[in-house]
N, C-alpha and C. Protein backbone atom coordinates (compact mmCIF):
# COMPACT_ATOMS: atom_id res chain seq x y z
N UNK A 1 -9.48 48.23 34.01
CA UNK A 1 -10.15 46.96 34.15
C UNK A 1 -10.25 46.23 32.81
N UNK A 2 -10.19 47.11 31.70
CA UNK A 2 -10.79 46.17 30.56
C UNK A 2 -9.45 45.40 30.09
N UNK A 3 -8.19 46.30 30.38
CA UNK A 3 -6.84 45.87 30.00
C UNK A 3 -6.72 44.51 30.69
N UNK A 4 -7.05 44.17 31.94
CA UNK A 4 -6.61 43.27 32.91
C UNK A 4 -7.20 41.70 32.05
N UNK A 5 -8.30 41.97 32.15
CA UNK A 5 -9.31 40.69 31.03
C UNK A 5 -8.47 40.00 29.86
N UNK A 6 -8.11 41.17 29.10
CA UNK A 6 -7.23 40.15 27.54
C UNK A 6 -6.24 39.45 28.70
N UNK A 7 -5.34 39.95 29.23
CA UNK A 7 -3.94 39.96 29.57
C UNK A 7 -4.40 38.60 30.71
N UNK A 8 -5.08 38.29 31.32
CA UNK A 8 -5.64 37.09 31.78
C UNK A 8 -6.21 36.17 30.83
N UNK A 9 -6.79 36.49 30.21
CA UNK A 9 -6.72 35.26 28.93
C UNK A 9 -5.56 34.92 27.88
N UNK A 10 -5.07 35.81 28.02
CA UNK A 10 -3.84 35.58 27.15
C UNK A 10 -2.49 34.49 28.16
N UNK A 11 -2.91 34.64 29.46
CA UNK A 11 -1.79 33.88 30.61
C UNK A 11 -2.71 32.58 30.34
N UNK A 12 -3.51 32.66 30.58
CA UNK A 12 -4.63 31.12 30.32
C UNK A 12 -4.22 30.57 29.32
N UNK A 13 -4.35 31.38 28.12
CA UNK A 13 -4.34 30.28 26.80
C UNK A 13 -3.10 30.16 26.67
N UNK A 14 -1.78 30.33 27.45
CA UNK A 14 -0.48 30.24 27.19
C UNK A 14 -0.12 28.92 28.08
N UNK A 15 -0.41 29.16 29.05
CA UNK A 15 -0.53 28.14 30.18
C UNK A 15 -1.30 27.00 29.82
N UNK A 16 -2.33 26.77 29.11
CA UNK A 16 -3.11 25.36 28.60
C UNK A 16 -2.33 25.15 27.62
N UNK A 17 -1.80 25.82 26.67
CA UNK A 17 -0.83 24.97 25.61
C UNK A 17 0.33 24.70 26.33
N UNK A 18 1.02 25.54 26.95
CA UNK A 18 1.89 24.61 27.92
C UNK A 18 1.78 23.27 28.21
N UNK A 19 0.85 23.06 28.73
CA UNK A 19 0.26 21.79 29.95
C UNK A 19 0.44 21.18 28.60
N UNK A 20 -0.50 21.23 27.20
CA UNK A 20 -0.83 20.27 26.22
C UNK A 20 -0.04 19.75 25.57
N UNK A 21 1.31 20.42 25.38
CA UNK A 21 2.39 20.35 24.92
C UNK A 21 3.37 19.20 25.77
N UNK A 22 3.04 19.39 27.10
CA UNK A 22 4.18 18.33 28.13
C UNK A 22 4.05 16.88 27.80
N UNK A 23 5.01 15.99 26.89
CA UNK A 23 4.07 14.90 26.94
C UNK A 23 4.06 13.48 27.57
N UNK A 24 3.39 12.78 27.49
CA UNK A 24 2.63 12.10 28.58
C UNK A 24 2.71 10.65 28.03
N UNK A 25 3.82 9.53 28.75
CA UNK A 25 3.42 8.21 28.23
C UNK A 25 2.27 7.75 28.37
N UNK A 26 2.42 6.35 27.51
CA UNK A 26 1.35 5.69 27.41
C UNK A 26 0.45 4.77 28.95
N UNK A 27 1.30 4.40 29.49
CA UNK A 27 1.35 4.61 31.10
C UNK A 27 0.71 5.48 31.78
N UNK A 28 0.83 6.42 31.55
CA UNK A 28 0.45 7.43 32.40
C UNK A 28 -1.29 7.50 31.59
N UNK A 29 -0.78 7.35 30.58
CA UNK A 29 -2.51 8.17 29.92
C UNK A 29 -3.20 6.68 30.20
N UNK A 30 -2.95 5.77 30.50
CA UNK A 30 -3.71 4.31 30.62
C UNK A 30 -4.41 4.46 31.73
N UNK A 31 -3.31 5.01 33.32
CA UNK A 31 -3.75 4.96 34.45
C UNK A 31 -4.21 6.02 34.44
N UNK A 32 -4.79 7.28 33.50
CA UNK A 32 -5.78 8.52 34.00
C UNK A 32 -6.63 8.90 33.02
N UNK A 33 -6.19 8.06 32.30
CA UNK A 33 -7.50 8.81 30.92
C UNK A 33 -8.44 9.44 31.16
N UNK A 34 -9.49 8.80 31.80
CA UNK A 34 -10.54 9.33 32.67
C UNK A 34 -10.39 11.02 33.24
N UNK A 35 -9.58 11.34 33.69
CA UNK A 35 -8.92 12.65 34.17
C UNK A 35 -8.76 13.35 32.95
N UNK A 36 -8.56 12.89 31.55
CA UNK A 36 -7.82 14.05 30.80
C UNK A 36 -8.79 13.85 29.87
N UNK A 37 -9.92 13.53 30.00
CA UNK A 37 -10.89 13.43 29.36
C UNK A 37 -11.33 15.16 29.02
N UNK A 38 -12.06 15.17 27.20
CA UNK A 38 -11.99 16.41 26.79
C UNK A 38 -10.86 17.56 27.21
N UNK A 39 -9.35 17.11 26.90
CA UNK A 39 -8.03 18.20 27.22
C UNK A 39 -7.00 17.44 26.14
N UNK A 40 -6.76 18.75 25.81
CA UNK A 40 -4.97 17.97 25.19
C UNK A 40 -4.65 17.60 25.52
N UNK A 41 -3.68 16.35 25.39
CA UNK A 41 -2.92 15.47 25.36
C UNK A 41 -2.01 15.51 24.49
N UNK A 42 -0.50 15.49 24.65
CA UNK A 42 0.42 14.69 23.48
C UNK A 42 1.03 13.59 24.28
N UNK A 43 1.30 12.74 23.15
CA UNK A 43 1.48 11.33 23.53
C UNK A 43 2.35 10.91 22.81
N UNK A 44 3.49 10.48 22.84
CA UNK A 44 4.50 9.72 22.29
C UNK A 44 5.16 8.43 22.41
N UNK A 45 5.46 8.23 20.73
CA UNK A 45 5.43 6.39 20.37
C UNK A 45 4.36 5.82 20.36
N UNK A 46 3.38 6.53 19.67
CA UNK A 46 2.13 5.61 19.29
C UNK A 46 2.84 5.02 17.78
N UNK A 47 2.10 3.71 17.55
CA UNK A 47 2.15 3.43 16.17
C UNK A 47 1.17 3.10 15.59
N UNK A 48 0.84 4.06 14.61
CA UNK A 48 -0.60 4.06 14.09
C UNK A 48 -0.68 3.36 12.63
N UNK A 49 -2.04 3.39 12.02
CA UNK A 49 -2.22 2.67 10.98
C UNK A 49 -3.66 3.28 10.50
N UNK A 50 -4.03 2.93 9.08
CA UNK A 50 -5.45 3.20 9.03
C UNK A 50 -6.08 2.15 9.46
N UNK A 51 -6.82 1.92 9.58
CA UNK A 51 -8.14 0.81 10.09
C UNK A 51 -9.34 1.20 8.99
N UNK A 52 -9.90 -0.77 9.10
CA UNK A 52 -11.13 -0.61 8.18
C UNK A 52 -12.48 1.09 9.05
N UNK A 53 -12.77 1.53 9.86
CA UNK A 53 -12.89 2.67 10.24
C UNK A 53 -12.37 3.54 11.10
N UNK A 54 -11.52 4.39 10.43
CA UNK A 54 -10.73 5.48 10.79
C UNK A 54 -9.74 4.64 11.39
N UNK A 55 -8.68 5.32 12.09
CA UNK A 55 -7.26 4.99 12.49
C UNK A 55 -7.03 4.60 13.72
N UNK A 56 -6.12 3.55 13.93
CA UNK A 56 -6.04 3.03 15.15
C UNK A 56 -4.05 3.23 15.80
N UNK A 57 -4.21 3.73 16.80
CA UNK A 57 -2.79 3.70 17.19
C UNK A 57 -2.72 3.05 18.23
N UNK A 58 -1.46 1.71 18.62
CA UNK A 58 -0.76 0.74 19.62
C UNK A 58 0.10 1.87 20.28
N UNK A 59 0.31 0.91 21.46
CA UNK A 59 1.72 1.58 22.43
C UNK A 59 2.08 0.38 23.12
N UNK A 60 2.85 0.47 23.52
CA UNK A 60 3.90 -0.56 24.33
C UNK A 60 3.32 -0.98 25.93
N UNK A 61 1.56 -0.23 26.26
CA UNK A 61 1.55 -0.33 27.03
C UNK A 61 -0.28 -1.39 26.45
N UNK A 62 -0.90 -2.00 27.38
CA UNK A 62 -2.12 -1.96 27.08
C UNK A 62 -3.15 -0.88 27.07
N UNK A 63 -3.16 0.05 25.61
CA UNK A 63 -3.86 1.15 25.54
C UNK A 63 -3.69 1.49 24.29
N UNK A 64 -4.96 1.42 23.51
CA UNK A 64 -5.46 1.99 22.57
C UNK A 64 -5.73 3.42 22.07
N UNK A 65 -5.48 3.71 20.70
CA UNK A 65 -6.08 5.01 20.71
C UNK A 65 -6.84 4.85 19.45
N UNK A 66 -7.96 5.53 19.30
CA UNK A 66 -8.93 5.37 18.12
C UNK A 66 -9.56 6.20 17.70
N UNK A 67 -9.66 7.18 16.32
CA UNK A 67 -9.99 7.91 16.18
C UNK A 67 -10.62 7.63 14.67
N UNK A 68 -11.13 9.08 14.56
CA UNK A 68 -12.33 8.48 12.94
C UNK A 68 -11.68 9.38 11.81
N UNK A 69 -10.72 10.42 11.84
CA UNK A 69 -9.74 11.16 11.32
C UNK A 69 -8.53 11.45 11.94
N UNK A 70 -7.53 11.51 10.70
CA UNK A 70 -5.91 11.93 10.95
C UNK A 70 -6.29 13.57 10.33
N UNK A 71 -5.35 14.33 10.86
CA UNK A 71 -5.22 15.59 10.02
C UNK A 71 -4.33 15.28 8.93
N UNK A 72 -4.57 15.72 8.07
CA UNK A 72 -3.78 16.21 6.39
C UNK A 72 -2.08 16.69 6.95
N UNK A 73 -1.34 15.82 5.81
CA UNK A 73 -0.48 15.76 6.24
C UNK A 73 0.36 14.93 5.78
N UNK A 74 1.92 14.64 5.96
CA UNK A 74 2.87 13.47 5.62
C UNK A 74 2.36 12.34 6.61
N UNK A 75 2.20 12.58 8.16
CA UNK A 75 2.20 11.60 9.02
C UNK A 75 0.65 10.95 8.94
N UNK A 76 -0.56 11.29 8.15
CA UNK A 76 -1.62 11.03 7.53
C UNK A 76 -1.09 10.22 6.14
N UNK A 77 -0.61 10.47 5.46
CA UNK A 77 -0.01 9.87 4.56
C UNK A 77 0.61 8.65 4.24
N UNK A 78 1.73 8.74 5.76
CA UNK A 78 2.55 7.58 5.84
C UNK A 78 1.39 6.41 6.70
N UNK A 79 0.83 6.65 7.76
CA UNK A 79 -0.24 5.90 8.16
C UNK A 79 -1.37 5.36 7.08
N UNK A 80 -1.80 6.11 6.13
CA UNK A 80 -2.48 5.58 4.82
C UNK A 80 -1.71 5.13 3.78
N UNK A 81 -0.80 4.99 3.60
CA UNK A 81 0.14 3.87 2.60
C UNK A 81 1.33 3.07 3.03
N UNK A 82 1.86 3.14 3.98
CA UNK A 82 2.55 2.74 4.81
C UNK A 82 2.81 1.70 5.56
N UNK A 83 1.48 1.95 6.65
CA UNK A 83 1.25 1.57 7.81
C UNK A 83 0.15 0.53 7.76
N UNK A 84 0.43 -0.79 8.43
CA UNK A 84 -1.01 -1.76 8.41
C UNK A 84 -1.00 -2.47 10.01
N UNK A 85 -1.83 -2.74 10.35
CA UNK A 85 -2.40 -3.48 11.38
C UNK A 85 -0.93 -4.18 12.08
N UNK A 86 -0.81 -4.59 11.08
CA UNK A 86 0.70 -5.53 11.50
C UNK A 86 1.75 -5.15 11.94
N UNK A 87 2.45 -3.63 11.24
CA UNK A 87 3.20 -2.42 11.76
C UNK A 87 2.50 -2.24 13.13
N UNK A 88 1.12 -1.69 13.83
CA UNK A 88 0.95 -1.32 14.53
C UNK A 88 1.08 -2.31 15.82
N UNK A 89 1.07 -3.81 15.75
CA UNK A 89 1.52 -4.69 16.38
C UNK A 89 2.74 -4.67 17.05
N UNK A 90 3.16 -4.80 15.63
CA UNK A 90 5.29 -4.92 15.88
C UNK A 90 5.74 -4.06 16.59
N UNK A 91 4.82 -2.89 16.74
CA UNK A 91 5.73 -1.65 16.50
C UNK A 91 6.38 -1.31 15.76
N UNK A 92 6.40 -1.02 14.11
CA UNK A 92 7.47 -0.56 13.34
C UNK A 92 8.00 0.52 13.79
N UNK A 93 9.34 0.77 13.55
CA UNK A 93 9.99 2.04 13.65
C UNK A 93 9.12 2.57 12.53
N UNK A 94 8.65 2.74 11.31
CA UNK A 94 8.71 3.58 10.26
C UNK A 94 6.75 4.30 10.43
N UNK A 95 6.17 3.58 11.23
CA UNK A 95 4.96 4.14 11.94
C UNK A 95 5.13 4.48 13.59
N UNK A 96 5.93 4.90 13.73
CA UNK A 96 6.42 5.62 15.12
C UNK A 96 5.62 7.00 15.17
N UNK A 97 4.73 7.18 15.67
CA UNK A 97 4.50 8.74 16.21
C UNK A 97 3.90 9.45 17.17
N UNK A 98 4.08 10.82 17.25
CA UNK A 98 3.71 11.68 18.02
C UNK A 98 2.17 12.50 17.55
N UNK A 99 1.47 12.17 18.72
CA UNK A 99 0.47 13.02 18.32
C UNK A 99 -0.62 13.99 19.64
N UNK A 100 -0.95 14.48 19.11
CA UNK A 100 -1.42 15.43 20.05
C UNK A 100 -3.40 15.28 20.05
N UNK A 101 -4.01 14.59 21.24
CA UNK A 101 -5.35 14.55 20.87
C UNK A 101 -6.17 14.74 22.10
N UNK A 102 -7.28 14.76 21.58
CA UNK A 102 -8.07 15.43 22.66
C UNK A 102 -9.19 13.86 23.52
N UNK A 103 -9.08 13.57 24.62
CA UNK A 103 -9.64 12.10 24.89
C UNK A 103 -11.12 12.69 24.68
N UNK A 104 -11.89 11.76 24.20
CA UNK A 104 -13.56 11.48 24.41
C UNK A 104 -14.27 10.93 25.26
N UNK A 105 -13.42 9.56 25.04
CA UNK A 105 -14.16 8.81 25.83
C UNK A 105 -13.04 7.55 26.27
N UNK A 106 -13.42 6.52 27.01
CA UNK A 106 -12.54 5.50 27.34
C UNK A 106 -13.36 4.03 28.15
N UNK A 107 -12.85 3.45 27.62
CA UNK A 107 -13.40 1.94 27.74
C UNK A 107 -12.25 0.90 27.73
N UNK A 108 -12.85 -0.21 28.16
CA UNK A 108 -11.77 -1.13 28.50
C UNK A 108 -12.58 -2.62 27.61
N UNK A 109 -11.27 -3.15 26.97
CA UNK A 109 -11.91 -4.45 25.73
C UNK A 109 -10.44 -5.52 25.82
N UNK A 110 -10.91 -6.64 25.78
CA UNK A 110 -9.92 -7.58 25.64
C UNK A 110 -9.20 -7.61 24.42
N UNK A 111 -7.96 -7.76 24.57
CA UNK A 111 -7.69 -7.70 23.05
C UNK A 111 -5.70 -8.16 23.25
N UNK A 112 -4.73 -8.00 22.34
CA UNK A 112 -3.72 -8.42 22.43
C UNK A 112 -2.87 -6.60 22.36
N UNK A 113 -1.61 -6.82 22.84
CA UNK A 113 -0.59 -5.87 22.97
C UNK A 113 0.96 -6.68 23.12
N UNK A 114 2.03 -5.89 22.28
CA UNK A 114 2.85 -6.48 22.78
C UNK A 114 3.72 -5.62 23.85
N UNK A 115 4.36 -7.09 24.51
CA UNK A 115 4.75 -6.26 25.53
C UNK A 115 6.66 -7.52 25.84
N UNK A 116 7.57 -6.65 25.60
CA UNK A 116 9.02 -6.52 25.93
C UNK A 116 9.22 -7.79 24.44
N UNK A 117 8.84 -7.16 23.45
CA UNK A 117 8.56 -8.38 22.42
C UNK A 117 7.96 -9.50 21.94
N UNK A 118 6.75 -9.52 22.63
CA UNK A 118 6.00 -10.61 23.02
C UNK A 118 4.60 -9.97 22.53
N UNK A 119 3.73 -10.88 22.22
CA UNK A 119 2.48 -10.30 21.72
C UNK A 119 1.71 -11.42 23.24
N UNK A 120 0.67 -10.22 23.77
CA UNK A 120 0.09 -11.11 25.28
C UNK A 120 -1.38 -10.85 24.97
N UNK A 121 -2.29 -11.42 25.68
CA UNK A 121 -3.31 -11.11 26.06
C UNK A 121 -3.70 -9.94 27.09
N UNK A 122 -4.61 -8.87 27.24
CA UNK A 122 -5.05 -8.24 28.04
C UNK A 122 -6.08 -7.47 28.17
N UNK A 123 -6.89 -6.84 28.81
CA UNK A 123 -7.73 -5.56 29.03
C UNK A 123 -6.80 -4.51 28.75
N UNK A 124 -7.44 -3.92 27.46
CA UNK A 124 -7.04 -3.08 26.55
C UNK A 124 -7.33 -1.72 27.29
N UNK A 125 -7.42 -0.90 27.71
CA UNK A 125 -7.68 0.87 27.77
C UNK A 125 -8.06 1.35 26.06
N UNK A 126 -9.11 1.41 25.79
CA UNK A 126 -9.19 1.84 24.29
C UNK A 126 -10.08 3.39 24.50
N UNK A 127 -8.85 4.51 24.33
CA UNK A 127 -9.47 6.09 24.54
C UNK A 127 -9.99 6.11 22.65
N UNK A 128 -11.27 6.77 22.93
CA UNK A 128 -11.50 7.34 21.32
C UNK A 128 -11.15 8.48 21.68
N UNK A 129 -10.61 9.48 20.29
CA UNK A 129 -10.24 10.93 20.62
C UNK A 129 -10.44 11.47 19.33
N UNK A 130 -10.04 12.45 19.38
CA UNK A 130 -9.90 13.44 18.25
C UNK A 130 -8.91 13.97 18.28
N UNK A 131 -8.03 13.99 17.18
CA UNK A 131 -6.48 13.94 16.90
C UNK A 131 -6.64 15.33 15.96
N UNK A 132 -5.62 16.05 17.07
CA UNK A 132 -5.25 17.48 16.88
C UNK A 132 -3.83 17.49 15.94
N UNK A 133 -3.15 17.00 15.55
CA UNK A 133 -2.38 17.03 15.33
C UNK A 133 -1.11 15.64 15.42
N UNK A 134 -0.65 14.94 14.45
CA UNK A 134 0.51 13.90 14.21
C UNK A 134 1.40 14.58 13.62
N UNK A 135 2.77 13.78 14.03
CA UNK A 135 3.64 14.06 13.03
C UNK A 135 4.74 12.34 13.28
N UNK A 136 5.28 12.04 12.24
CA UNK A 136 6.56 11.17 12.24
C UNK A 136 7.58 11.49 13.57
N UNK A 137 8.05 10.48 14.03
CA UNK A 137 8.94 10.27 14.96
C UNK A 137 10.00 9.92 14.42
């Protein structure tokens, strides 16, 4: 019996990094945030930047991501010298990334996104999270 216990947690914690690892457009995390609330997430083609508090990452979709720390790092790096408000607009290629975070919370705010090259008006999806992990795209 006591053998059976690790060997079931060990299928668990293999199986949740699985899941956390699969990743998930911006689309998708817009229409469920709510659902993946407190769980990993990775998310790809955010383009992030620092912000006057903590860091803000765009996507191609209307949906925000906002957090109050990057982890240490190049892709912390390039977002703090790099990367500005304006990159995160355009979408630069050179603030392109992948990151892996955990949702908090989620709210909805008017605000602009672009969308097929176009900068529009819309109801934003703005998840705050806590960012497990970035890296460059």
């Amino acid at each position: 019996m006591r053998v059976v216990v690790p060997i079931v947690l060990g299928v668990a914690a293999f199986i949740s990094t699985a899941v956390a690892q699969s990743p998930m457009t911006a689309t998708e995390l817009m229409r469920s945030a709510k659902a993946h609330l407190n769980a990993p997430v990775d998310l790809r083609g955010v383009f992030c930047y620092s912000a006057t508090h903590g860091y803000q990452c765009r996507t191609t979709e209307p949906l925000m991501i906002v957090t109050e720390a990057m982890p240490a790092g190049p892709a912390k790096s390039a977002m703090d010298g790099d990367c500005g408000e304006v990159d995160g607009l355009e979408q630069s290629a050179n603030c392109r990334f992948t990151l892996q975070v955990v949702p908090t919370e989620v709210g909805i705010q008017d605000g602009d996104y672009m969308r097929r090259g176009r900068q529009v008006r819309a109801k934003i999806t703005v998840v705050t999270a806590t960012v497990i992990s970035a890296r460059k795209e």
